[in-house]
N, C-alpha and C. Protein backbone atom coordinates (compact mmCIF):
# COMPACT_ATOMS: atom_id res chain seq x y z
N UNK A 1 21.15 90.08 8.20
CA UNK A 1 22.01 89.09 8.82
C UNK A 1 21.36 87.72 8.65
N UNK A 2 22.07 86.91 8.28
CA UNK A 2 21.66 85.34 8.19
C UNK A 2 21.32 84.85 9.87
N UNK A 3 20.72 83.44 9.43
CA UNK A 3 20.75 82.91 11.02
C UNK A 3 21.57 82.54 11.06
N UNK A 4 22.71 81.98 10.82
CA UNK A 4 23.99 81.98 11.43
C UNK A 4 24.64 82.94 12.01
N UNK A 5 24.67 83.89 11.87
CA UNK A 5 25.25 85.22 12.41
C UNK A 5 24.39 85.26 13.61
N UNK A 6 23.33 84.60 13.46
CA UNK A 6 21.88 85.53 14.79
C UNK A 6 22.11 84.62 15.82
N UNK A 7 22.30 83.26 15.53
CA UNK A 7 22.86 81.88 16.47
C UNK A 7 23.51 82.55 17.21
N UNK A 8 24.78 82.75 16.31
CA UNK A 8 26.44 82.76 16.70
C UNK A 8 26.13 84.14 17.68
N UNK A 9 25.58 85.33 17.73
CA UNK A 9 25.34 86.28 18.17
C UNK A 9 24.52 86.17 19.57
N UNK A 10 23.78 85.26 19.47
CA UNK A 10 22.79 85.35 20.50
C UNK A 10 23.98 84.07 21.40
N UNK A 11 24.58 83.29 21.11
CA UNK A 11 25.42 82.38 21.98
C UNK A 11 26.50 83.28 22.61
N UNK A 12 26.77 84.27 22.23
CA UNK A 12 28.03 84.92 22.65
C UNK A 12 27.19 86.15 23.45
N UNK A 13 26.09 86.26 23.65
CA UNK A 13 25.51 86.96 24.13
C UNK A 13 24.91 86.20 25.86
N UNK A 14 24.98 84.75 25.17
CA UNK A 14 24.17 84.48 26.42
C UNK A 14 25.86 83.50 27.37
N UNK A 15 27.02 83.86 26.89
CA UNK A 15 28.10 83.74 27.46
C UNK A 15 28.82 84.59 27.91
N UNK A 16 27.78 85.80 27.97
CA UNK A 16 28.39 87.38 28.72
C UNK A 16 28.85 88.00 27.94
N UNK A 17 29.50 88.08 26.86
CA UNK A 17 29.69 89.15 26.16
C UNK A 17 29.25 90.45 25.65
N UNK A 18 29.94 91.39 25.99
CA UNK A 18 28.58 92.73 25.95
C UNK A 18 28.76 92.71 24.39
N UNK A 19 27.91 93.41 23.65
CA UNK A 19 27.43 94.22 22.46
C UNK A 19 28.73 94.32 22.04
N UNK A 20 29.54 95.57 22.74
CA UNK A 20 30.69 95.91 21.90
C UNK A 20 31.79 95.03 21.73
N UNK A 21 31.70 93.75 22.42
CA UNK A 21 32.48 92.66 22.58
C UNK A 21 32.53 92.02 21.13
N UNK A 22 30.85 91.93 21.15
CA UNK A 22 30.25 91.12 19.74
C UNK A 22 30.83 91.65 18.44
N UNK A 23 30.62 92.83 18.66
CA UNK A 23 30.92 93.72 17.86
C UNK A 23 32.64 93.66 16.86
N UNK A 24 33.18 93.80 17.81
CA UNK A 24 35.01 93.43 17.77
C UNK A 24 34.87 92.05 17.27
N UNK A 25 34.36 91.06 17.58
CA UNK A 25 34.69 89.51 17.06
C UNK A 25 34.52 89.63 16.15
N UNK A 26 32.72 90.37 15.59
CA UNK A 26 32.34 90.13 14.09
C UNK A 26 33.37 90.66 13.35
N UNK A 27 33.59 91.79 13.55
CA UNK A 27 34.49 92.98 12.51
C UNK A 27 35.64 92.00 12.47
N UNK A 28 36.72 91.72 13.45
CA UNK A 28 37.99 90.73 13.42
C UNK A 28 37.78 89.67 12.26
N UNK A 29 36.48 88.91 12.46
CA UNK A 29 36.20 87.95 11.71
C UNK A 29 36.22 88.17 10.13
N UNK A 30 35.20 89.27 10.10
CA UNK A 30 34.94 89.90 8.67
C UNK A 30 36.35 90.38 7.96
N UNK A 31 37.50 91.41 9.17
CA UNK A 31 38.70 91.30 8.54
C UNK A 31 39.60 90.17 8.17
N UNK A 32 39.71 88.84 8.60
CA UNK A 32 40.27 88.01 8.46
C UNK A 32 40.14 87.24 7.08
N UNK A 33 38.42 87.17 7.28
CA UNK A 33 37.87 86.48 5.55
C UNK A 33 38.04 87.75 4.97
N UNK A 34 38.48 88.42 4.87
CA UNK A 34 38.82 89.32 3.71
C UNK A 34 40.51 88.94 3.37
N UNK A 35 40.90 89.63 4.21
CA UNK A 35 42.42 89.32 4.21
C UNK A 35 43.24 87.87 3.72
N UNK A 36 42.62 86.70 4.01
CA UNK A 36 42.39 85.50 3.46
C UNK A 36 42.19 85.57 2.05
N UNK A 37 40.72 86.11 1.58
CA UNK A 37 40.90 86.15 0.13
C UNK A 37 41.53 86.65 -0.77
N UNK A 38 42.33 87.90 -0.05
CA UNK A 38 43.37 88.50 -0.66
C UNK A 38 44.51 87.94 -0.89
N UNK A 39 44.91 87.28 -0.34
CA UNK A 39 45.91 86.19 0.31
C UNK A 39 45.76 85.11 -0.84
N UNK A 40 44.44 85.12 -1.57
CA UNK A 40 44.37 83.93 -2.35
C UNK A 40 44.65 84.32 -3.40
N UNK A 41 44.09 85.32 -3.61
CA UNK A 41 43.86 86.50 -4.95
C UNK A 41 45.51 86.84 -5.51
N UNK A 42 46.42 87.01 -4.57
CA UNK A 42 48.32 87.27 -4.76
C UNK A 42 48.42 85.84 -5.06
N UNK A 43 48.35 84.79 -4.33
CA UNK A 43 49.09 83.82 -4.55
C UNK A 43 49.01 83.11 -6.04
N UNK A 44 47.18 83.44 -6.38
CA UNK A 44 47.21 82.71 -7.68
C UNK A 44 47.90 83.16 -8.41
N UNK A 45 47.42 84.82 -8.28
CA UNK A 45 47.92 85.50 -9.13
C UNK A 45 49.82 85.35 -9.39
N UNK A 46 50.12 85.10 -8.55
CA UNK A 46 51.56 85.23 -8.63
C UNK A 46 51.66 83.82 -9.25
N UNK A 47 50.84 82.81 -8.99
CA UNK A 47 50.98 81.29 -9.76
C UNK A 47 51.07 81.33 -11.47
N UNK A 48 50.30 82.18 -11.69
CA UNK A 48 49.94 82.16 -12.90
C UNK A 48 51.16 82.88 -13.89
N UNK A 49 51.41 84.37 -13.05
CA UNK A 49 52.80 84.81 -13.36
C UNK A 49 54.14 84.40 -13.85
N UNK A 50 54.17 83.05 -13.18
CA UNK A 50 55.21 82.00 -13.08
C UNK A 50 54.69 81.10 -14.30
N UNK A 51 53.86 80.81 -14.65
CA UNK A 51 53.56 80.02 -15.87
C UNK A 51 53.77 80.20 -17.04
N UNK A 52 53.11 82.20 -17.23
CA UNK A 52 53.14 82.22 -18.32
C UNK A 52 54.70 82.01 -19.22
């Protein structure tokens, strides 16, 4: 884990959040930047579709 993750982890830790709390944000998070890049990955792709 980077220190950004260890920051962001230890702040949400010291704002009450239990473990499995942390837990759910990271994963949400991690699904989102995924889903996002996928999101980018169709659109070009469909850009390019349209060009050729």
């Amino acid at each position: 884990m980077n220190e950004k993750w260890i920051k962001l982890i230890k702040q949400f830790e010291g704002e009450g959040y239990t473990p499995g709390e942390i837990q759910r944000i990271v994963w949400l998070y991690k699904m989102m930047k995924y889903q996002d890049e996928k999101s980018k990955d169709l659109f070009e792709n469909n850009e390019n579709e349209h060009n050729d």
